[in-house]
Protein backbone atom coordinates (compact mmCIF):
# COMPACT_ATOMS: atom_id res chain seq x y z
CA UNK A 1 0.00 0.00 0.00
CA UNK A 2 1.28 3.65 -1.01
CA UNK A 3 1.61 5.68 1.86
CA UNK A 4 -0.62 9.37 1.74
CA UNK A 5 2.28 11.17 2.30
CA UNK A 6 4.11 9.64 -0.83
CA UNK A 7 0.73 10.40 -2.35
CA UNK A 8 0.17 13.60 -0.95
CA UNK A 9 4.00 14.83 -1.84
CA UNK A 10 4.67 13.48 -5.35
CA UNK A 11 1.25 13.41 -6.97
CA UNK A 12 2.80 13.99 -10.68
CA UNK A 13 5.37 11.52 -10.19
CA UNK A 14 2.72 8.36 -8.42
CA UNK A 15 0.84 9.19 -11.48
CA UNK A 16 3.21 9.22 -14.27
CA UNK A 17 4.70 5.99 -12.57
CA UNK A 18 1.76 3.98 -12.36
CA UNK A 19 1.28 4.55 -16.00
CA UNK A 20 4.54 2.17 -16.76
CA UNK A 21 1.68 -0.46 -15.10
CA UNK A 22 -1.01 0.74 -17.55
CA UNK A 23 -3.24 2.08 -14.71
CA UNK A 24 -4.30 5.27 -14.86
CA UNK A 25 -4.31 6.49 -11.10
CA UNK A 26 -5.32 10.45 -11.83
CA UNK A 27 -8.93 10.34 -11.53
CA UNK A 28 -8.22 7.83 -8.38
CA UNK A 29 -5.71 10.16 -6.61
CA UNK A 30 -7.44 12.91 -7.12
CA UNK A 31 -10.52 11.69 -5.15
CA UNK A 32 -7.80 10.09 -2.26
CA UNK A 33 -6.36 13.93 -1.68
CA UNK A 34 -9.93 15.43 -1.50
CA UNK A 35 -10.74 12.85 1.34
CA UNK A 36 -7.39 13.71 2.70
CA UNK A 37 -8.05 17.63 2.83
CA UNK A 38 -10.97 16.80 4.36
CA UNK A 39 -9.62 14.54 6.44
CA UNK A 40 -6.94 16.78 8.11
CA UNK A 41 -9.05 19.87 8.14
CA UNK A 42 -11.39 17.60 10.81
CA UNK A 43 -8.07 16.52 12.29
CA UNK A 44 -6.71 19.34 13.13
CA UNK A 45 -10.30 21.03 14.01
CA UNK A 46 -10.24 18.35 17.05
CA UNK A 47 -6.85 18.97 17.65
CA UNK A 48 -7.53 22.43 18.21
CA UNK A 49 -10.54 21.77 20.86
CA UNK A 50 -8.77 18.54 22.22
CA UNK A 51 -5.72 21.18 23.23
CA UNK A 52 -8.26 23.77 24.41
CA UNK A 53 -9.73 21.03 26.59
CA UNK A 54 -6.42 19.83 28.11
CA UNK A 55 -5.80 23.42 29.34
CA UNK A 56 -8.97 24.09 30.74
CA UNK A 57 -8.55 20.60 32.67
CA UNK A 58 -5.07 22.13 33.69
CA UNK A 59 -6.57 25.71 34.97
CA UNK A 60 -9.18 23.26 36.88
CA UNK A 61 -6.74 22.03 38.86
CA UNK A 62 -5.03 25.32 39.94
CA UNK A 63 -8.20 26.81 40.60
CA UNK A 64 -9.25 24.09 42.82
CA UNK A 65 -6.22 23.83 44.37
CA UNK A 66 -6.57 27.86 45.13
CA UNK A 67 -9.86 27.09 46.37
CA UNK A 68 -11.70 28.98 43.93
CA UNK A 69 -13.97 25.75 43.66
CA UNK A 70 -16.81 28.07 41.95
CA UNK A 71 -14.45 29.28 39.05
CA UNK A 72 -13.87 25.64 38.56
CA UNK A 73 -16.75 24.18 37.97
CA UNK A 74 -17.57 26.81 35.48
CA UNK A 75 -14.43 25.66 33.79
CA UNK A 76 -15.99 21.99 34.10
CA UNK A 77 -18.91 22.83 32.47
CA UNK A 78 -16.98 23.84 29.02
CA UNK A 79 -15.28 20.65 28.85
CA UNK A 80 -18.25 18.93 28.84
CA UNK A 81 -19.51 20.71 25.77
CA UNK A 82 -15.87 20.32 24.18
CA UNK A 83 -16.37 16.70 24.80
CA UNK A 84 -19.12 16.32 22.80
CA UNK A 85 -17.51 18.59 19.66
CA UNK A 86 -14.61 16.62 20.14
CA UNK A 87 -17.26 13.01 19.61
CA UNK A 88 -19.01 15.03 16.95
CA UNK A 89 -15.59 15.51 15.30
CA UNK A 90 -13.94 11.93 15.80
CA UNK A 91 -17.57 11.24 14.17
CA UNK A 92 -16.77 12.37 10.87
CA UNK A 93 -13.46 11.47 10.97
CA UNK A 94 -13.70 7.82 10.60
CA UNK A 95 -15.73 7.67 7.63
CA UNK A 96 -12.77 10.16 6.00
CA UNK A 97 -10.25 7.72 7.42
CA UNK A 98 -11.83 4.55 6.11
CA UNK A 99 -12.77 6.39 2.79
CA UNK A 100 -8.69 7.22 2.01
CA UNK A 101 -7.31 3.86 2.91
CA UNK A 102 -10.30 2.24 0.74
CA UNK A 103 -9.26 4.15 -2.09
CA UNK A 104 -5.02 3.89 -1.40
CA UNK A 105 -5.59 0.06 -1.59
CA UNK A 106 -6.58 0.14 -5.04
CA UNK A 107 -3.65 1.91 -6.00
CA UNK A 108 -0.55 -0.89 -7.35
CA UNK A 109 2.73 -0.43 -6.21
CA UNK A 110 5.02 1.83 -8.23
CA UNK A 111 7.36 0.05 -10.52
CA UNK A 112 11.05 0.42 -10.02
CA UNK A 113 12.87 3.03 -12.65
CA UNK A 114 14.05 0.17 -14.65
CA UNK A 115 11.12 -1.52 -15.41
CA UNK A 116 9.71 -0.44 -18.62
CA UNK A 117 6.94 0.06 -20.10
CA UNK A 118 5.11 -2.79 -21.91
CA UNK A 119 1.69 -5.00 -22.15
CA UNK A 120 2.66 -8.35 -21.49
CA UNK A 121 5.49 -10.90 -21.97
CA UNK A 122 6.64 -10.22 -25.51
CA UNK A 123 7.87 -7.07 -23.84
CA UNK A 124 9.39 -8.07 -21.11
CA UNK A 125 13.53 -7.64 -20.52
CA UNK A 126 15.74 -10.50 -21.40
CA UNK A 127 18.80 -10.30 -18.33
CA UNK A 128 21.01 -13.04 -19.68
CA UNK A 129 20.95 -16.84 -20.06
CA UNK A 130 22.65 -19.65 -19.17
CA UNK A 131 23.11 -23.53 -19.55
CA UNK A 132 22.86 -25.43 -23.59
CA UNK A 133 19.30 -26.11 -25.37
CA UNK A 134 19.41 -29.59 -26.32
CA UNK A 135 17.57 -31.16 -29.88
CA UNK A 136 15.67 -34.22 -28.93
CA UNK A 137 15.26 -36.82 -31.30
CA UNK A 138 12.14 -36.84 -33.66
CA UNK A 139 10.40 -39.96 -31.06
CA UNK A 140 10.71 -37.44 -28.01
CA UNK A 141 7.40 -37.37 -26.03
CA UNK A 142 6.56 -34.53 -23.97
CA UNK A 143 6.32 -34.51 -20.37
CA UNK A 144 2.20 -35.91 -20.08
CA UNK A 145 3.07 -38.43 -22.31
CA UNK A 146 6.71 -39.55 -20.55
CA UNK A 147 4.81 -39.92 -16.93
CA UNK A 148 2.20 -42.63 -18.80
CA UNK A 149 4.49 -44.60 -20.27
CA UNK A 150 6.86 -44.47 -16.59
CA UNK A 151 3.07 -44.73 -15.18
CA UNK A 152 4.70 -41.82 -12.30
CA UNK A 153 2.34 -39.09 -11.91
CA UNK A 154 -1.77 -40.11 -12.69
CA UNK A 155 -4.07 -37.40 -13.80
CA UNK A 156 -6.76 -39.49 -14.14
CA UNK A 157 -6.54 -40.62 -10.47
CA UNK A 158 -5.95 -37.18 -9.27
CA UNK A 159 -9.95 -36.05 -11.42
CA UNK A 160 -11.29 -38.98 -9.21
CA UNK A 161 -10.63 -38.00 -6.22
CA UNK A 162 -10.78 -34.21 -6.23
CA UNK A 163 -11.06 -32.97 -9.89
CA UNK A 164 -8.62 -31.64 -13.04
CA UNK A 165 -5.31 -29.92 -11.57
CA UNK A 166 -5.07 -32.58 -8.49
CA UNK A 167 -2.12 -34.88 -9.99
CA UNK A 168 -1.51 -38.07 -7.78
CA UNK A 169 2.50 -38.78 -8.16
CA UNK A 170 3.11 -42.26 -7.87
CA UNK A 171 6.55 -44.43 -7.45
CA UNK A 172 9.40 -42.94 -8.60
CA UNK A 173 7.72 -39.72 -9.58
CA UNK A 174 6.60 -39.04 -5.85
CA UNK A 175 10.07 -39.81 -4.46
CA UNK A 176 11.78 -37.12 -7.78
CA UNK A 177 8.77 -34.74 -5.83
CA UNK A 178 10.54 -35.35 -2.61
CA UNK A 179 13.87 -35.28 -3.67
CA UNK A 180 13.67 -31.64 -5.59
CA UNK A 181 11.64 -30.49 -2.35
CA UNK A 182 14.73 -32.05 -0.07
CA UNK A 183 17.57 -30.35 -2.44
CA UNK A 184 15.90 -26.99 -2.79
CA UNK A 185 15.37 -26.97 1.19
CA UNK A 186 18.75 -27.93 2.15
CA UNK A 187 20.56 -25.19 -0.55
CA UNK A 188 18.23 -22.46 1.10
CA UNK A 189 19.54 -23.53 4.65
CA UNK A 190 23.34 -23.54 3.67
CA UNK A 191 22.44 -19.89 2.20
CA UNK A 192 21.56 -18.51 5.16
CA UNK A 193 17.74 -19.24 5.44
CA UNK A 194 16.06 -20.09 8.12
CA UNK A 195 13.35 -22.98 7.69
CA UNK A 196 9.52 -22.49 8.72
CA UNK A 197 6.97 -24.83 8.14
CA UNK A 198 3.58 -22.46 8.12
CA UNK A 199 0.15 -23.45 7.79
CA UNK A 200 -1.74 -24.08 4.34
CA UNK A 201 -4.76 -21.67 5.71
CA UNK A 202 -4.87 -17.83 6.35
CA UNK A 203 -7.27 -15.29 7.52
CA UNK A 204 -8.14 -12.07 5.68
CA UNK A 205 -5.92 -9.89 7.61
CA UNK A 206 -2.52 -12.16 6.15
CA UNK A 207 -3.86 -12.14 2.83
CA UNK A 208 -4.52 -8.32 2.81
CA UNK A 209 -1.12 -8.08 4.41
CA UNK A 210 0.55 -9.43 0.90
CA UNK A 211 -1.68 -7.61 -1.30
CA UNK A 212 -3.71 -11.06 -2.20
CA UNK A 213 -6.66 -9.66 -0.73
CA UNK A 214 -8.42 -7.86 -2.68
CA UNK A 215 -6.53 -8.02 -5.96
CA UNK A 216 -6.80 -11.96 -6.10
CA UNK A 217 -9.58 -13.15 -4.19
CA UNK A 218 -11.11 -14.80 -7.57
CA UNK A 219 -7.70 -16.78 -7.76
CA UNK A 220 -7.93 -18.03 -4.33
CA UNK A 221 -9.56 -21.39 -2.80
CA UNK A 222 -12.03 -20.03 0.13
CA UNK A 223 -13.25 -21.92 2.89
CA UNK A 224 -16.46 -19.86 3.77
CA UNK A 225 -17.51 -21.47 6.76
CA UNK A 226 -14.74 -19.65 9.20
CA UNK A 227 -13.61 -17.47 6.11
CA UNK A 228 -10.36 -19.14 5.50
CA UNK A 229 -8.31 -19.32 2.22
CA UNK A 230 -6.03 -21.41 1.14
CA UNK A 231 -2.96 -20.35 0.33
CA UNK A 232 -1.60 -19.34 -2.91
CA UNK A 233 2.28 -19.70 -2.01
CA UNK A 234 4.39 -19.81 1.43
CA UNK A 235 4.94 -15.86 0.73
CA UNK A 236 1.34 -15.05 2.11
CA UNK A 237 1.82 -16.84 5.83
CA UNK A 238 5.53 -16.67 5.97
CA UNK A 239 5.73 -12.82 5.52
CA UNK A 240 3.05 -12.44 7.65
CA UNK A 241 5.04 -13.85 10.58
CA UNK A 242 6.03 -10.02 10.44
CA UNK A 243 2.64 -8.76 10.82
CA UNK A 244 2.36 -5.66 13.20
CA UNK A 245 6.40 -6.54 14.23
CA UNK A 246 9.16 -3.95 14.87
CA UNK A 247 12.04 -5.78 14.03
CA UNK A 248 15.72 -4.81 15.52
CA UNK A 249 17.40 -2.70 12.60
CA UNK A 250 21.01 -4.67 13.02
CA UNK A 251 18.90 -8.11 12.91
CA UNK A 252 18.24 -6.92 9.10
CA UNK A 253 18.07 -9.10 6.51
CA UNK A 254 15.46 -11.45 8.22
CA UNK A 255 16.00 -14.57 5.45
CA UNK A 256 12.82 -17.49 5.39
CA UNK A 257 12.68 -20.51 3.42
CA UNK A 258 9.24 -22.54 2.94
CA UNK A 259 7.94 -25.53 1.23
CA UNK A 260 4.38 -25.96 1.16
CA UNK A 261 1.63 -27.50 -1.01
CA UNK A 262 0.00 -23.92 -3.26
CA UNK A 263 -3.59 -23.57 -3.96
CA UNK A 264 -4.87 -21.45 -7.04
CA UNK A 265 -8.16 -21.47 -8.65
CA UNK A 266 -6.78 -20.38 -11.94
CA UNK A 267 -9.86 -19.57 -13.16
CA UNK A 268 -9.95 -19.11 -17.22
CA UNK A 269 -6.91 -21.17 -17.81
CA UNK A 270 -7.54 -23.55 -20.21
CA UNK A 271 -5.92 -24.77 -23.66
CA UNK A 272 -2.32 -26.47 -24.84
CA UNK A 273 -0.34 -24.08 -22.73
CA UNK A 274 -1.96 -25.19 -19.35
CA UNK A 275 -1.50 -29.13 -20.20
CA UNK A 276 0.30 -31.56 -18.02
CA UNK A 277 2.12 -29.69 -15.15
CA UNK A 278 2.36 -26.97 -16.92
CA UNK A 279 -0.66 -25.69 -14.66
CA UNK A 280 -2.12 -27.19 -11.61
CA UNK A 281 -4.37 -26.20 -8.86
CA UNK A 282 -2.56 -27.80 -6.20
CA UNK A 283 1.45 -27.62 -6.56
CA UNK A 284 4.69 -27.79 -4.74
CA UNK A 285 6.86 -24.42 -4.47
CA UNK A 286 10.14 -23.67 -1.99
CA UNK A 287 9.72 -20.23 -1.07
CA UNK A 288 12.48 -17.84 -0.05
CA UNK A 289 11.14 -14.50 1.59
CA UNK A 290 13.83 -11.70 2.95
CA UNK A 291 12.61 -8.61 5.28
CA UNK A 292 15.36 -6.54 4.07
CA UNK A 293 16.23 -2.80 5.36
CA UNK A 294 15.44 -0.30 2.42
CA UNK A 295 19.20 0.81 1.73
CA UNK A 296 19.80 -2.49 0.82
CA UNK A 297 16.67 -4.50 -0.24
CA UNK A 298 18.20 -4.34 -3.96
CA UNK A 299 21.30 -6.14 -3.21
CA UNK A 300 19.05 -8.63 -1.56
CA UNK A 301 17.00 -9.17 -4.66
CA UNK A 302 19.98 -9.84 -6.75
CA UNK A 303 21.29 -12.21 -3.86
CA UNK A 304 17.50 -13.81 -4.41
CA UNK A 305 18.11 -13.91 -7.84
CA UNK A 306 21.51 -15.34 -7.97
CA UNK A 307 19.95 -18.29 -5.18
CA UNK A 308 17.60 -19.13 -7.49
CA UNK A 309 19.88 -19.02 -10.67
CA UNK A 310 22.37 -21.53 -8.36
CA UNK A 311 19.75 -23.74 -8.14
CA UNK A 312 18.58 -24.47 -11.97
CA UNK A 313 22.18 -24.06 -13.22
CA UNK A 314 22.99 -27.26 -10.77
CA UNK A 315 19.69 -29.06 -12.27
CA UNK A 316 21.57 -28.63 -15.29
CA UNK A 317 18.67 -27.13 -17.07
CA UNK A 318 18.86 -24.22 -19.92
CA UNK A 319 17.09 -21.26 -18.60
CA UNK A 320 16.61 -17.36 -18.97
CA UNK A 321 16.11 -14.68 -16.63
CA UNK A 322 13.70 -11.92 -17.92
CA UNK A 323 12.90 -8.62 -16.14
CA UNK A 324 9.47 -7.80 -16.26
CA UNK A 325 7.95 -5.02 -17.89
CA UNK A 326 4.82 -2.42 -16.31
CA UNK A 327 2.04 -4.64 -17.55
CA UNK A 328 3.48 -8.20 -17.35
CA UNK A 329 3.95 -7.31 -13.48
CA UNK A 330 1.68 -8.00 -9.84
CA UNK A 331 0.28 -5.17 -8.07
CA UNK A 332 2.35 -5.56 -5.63
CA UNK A 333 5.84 -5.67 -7.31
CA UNK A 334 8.34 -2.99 -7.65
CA UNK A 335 10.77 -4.86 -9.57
CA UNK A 336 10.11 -8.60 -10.59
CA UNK A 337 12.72 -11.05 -12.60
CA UNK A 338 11.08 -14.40 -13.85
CA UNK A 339 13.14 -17.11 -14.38
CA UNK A 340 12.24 -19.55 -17.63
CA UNK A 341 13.63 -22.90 -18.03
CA UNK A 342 13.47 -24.50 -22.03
CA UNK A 343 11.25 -27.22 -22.75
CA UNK A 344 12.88 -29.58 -24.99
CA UNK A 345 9.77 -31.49 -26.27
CA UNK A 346 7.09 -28.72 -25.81
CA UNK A 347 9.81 -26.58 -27.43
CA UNK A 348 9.15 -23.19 -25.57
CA UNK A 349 10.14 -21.69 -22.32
CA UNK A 350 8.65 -22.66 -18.83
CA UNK A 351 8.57 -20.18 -16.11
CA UNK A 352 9.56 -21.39 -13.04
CA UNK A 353 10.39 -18.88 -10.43
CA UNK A 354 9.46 -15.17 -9.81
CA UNK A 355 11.63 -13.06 -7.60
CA UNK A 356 10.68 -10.25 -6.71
CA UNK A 357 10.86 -6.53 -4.61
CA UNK A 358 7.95 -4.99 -2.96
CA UNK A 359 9.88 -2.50 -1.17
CA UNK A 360 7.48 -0.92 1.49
CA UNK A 361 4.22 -1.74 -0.46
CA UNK A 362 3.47 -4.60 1.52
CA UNK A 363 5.08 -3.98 4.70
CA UNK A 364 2.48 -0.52 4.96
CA UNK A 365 0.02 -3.07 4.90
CA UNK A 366 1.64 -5.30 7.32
CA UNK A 367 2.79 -2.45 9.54
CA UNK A 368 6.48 -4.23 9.51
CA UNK A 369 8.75 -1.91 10.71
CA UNK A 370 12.21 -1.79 12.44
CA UNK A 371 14.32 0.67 14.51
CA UNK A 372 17.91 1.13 14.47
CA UNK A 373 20.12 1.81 17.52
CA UNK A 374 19.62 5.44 18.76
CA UNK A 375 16.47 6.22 16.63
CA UNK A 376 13.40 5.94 18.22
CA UNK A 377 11.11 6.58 15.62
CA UNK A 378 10.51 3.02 13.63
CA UNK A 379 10.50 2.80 9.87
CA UNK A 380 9.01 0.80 7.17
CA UNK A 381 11.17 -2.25 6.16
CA UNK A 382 11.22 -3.97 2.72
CA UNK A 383 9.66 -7.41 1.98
CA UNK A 384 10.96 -9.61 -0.91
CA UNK A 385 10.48 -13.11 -2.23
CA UNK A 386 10.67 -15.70 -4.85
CA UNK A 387 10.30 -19.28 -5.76
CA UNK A 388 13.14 -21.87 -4.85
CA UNK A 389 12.13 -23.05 -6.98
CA UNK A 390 7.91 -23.84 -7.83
CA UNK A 391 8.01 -28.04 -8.87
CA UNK A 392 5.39 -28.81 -11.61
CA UNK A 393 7.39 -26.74 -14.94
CA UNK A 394 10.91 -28.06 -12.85
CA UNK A 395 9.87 -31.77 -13.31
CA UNK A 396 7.94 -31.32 -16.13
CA UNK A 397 11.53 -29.51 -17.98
CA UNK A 398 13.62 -32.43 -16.13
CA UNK A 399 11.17 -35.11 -17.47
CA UNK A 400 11.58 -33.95 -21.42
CA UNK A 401 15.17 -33.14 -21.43
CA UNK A 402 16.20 -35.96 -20.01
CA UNK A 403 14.82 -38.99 -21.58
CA UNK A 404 16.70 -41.29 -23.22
CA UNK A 405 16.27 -44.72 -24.88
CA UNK A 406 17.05 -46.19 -21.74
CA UNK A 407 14.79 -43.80 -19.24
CA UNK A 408 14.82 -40.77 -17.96
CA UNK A 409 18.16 -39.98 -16.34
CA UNK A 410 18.21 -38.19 -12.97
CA UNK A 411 19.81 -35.03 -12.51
CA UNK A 412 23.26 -36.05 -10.58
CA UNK A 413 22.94 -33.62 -7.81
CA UNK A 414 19.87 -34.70 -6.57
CA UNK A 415 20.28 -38.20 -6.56
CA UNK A 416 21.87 -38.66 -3.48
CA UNK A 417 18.23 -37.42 -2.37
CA UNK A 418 16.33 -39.62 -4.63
CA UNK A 419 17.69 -43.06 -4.41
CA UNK A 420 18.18 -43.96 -8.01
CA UNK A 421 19.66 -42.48 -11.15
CA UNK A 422 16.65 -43.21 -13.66
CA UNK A 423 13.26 -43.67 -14.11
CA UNK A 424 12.83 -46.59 -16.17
């Protein structure tokens, strides 16, 4: 969430920012400052009459203690009446108060000065690459048709007993799941990350906290009896640990790693792009999250980032790291760099990992804060996170570019976690 004063400060600038993200916030910001004037003409109205009443109460005192007990209760009654314009006041306040934050949550985060501006992922920033694309003979199957024939991961089975996008991995497919979940883990703790295990459910004040709530609530699985959602990715209950927290300054960066099951409705997805594991409803994702101070929340993104490119460089798979552009971003981002891995039978790229800043967008929401030694006055911290890596496009890009005519050979640094070499 953008704080007023930002708001209030550098209209032009919040404005001509917002339109890298293809929203146009003028009409928006307008009405926000006009329920802030109005706001802090009340405000400092009951200011005024809350001072005027605190020195009355004071003269009450000396008068009574001079025993001019008369005088005093003179001075009584006009409190009284300044209580009530003081009620009256507070009155019309809250209705301001509720009115500007109502209208600051719809308003994205502002996009760091090297995103650019663009629709969607054609125009999104190509960083730099890494690892070799491989040709696969002309008898290659793709990934839905490789875990049929290895009879490892059964969609069918999954539709029976919950529905399309609830894959049951079987055998060797469900130890691979294990295995990647055990690696990415382990690389996140010798990094300097500090495991959690949170729970799958949430309340409305975590997922407002992230900025899922209200932007995504059509995305996300709800459980309407006690108003519970399920949760998207580890980044909604793991950075809410920090919920209402002043953190110590010198404690800064606070570094999380999560694995959890994800939940997404996906609702519209359909078609060739969504087949397989290419899109589930229920998946597997490692989460990193960093509460980073602001001066250096950047250098912890491109820490994040080179974590993450570690990881699918020692997977051995061919991948590309994209910066995002305005329109291809969350509304909570300020800077976000995907990671793609290359598909060698579906022949395109897979994304498999977003990393990303939200600076002090979501920690306004959170109230996260921190204080450093010999300033009283707390500040805003930054929030960051990214996927370590999220498992369906991982297994589904390990699956395809590594079959062979003898099975599907295992990746070598994770086998000391799986057990065997190949699926066969």
């Amino acid at each position: 969430m953008l704080t007023i004063n930002l708001i209030r400060e550098k209209k032009d600038f919040v404005i001509k920012r917002l339109k890298v993200k293809n929203f146009n916030a003028e009409e928006l910001i307008d009405s926000i400052l006009l329920l802030d004037t109005s706001r802090r003409e009340i405000q400092n109205k009951a200011d005024m009459v809350q001072a005027e009443m605190n020195r009355i109460s004071r003269e009450i005192g000396l008068l009574l203690k001079s025993g001019k007990k008369k005088e005093a209760d003179v001075a009584r009654e006009k409190t009284y009446s300044l209580k009530e314009e003081i009620k009256s006041l507070s009155d019309k306040l809250i209705p301001l108060e509720n009115g500007v934050r109502n209208e600051i949550i719809l308003l994205p985060n502002l996009p760091h000065e090297s995103v650019v501006t663009g629709h969607g992922a054609d125009d999104n920033v190509k960083v730099r690459e890494g690892g070799k694309i491989i040709e696969l003979p002309d008898n290659s199957l793709p990934h839905w048709d490789l875990i049929k024939k290895y009879d490892i991961i059964d969609f069918d089975l999954g539709i029976k007993l919950t529905g399309a996008g609830f894959p049951v991995y079987k055998g060797k497919g469900a130890k691979l799941e294990r295995a990647l979940i055990s690696f990415f883990l382990d690389e996140g703790v010798k990094a300097g990350y500090t495991e959690v295990l949170p729970p799958l459910l949430v309340n409305e004040d975590s997922g407002f906290g992230t900025g899922q709530l209200p932007d995504k609530e059509g995305q996300m699985y709800n459980i309407t009896l006690d108003n519970y959602y399920l949760i998207p990715t580890a980044e909604v209950p793991v950075t809410n640990i920090y919920r209402d927290v002043i953190l110590n300054g010198e404690s800064l960066p606070v570094r999380n790693i999560a694995y959890t099951p994800c939940f997404r409705r996906e609702a519209g997805s359909w078609g060739a792009h969504v087949r397989g594991l290419n899109r589930l409803h229920q998946f597997d994702k490692v989460e990193i999250v960093q509460i980073a101070h602001p001066d250096y929340s950047y250098t912890s993104l491109e820490e994040m980032v080179s974590h993450v490119e570690n990881l699918i460089s020692k997977l051995e798979l061919p991948y590309r790291i994209m910066r995002l552009c305005g329109g291809d971003m969350s509304f909570t981002s300020a800077l976000t760099y995907d990671f793609e891995v290359w598909s060698a039978a579906q022949k395109r790229w897979l994304e498999v990992s977003s990393v990303s800043n939200f600076e002090s967008f979501q920690a306004n929401r959170l109230k996260c804060r921190f204080k450093e030694r010999g300033n009283k006055q707390a500040r805003l911290a930054h929030t960051l996170n990214g996927s370590a890596l999220a498992l369906p496009r991982v297994v589904a890009a390990l699956l395809e570019n590594n079959q062979t005519e003898k099975g599907i050979m295992v990746p070598e640094v994770i086998r000391p976690y799986t057990g065997f070499d190949r699926i066969d």
